[in-house]
C-alpha atoms as a PDB file:
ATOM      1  CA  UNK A   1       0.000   0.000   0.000  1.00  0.00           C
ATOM      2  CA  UNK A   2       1.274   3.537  -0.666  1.00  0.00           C
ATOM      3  CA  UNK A   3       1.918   6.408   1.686  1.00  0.00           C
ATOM      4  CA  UNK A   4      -1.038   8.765   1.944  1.00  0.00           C
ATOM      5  CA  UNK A   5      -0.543  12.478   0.522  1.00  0.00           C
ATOM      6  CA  UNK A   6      -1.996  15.439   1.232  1.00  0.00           C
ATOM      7  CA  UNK A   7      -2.789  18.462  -1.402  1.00  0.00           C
ATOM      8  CA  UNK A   8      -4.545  21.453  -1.625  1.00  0.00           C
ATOM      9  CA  UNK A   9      -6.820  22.366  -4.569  1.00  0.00           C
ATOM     10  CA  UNK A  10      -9.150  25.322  -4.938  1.00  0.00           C
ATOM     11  CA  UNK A  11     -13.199  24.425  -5.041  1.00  0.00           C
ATOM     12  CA  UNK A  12     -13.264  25.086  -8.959  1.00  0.00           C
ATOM     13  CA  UNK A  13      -9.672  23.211  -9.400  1.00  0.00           C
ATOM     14  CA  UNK A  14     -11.451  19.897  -7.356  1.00  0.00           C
ATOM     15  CA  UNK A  15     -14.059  19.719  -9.155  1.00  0.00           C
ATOM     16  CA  UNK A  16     -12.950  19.872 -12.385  1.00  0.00           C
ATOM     17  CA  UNK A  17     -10.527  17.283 -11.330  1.00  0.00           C
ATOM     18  CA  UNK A  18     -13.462  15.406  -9.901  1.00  0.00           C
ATOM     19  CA  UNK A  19     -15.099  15.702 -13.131  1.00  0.00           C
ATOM     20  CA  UNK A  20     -12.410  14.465 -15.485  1.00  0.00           C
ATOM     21  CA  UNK A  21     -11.548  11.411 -12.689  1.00  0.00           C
ATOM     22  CA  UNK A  22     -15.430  10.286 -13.175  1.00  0.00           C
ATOM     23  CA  UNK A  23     -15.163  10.223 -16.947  1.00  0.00           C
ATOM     24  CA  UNK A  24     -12.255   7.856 -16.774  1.00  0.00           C
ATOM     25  CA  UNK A  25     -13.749   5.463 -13.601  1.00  0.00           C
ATOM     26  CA  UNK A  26     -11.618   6.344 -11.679  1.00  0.00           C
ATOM     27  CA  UNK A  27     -11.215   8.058  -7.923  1.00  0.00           C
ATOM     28  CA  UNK A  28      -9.826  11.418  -7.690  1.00  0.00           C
ATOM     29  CA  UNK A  29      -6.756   9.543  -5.763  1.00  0.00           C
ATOM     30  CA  UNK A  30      -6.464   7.294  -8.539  1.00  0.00           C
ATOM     31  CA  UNK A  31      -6.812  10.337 -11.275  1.00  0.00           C
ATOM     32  CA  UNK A  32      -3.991  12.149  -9.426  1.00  0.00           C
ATOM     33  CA  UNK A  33      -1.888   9.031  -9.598  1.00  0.00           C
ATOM     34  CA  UNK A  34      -2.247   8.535 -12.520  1.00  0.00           C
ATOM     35  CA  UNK A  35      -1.168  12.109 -13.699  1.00  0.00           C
ATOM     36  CA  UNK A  36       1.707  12.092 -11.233  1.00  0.00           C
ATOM     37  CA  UNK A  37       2.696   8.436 -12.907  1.00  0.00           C
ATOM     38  CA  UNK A  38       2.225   9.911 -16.681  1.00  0.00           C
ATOM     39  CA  UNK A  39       4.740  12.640 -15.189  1.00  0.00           C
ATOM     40  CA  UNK A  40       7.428  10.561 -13.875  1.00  0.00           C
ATOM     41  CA  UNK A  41       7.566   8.432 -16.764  1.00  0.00           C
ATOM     42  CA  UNK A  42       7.588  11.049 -19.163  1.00  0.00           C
ATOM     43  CA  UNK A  43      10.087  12.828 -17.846  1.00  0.00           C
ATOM     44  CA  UNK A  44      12.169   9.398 -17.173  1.00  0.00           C
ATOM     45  CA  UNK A  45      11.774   8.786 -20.870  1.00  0.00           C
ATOM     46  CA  UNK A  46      13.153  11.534 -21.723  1.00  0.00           C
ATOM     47  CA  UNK A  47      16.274  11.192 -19.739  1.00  0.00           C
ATOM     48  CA  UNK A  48      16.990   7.699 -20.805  1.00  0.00           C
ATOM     49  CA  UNK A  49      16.379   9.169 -24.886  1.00  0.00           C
ATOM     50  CA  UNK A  50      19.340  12.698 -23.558  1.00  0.00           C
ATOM     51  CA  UNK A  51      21.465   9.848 -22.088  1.00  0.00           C
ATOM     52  CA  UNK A  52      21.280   7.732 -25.428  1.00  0.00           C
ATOM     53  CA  UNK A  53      21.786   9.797 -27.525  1.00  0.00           C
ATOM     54  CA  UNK A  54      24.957  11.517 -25.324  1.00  0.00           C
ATOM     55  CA  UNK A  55      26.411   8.285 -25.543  1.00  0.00           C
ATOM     56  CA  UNK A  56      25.941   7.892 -29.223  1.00  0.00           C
ATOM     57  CA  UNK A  57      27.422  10.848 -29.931  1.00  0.00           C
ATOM     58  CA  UNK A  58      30.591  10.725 -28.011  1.00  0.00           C
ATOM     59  CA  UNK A  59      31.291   6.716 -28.238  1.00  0.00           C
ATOM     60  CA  UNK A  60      34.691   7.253 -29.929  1.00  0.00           C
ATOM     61  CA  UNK A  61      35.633   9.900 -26.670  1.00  0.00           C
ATOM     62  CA  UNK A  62      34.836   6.927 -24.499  1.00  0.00           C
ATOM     63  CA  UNK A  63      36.455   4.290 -26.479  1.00  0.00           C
ATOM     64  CA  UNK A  64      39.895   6.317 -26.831  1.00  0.00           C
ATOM     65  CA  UNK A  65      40.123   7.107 -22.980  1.00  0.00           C
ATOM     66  CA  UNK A  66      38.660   3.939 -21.260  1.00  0.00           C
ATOM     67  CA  UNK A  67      39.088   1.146 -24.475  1.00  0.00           C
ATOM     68  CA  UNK A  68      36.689  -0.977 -25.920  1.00  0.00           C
ATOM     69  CA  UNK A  69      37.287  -3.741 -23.495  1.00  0.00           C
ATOM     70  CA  UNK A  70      36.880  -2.602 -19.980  1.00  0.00           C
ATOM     71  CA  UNK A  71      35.992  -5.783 -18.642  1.00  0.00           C
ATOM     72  CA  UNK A  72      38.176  -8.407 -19.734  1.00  0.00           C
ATOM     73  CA  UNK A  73      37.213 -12.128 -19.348  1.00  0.00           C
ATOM     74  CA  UNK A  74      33.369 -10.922 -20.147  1.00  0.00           C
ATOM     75  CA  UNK A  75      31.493 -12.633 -23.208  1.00  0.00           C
ATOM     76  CA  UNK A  76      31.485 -10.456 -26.397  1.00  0.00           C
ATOM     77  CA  UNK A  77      27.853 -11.032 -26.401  1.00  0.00           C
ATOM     78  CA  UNK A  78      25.114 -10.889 -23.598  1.00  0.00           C
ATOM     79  CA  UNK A  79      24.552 -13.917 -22.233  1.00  0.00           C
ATOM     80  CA  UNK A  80      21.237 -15.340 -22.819  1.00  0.00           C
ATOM     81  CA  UNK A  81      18.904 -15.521 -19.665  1.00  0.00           C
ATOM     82  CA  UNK A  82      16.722 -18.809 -19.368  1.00  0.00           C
ATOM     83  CA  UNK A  83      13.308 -18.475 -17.910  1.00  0.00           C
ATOM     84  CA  UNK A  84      12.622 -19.113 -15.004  1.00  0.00           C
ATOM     85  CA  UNK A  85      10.833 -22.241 -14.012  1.00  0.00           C
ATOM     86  CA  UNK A  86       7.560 -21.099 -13.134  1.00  0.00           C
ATOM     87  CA  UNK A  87       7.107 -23.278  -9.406  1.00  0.00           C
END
């Protein structure tokens, strides 16, 4: 179970909020969630697509200062994972 939040909305801020929440089945609690969710992610995403493309762009900088092979002894290739036995 989560930890409980408190926030304050104006009257005409709540209820618009209530309004939209309804339309979609869910709680106000669960509307906010979701919005704060949508948020994180979003801005997550984003991140992960700066930090991409950072590394694509400056690969060779990398390569020349640290080397292609920083761990030694590792497979060229990921290794492939089994799955799990489902018990």
């Amino acid at each position: 179970m989560g930890k409980q939040t408190n926030i304050r909305l104006d009257e005409d801020l709540k209820a618009a909020a209530e309004e939209r929440a309804k339309r979609r089945g869910l709680s106000l609690q669960g509307y906010v969630a979701d919005l704060i969710q949508a948020d994180v992610n979003q801005a997550r995403a984003a991140f992960m697509a700066g930090a991409t493309s950072f590394l694509a762009a400056y690969t060779d900088v990398f390569d020349a200062e640290v080397g292609e092979d920083r761990y030694p002894g590792l497979p060229d290739t990921p290794a492939e994972t089994a799955p799990r036995d489902a018990a």
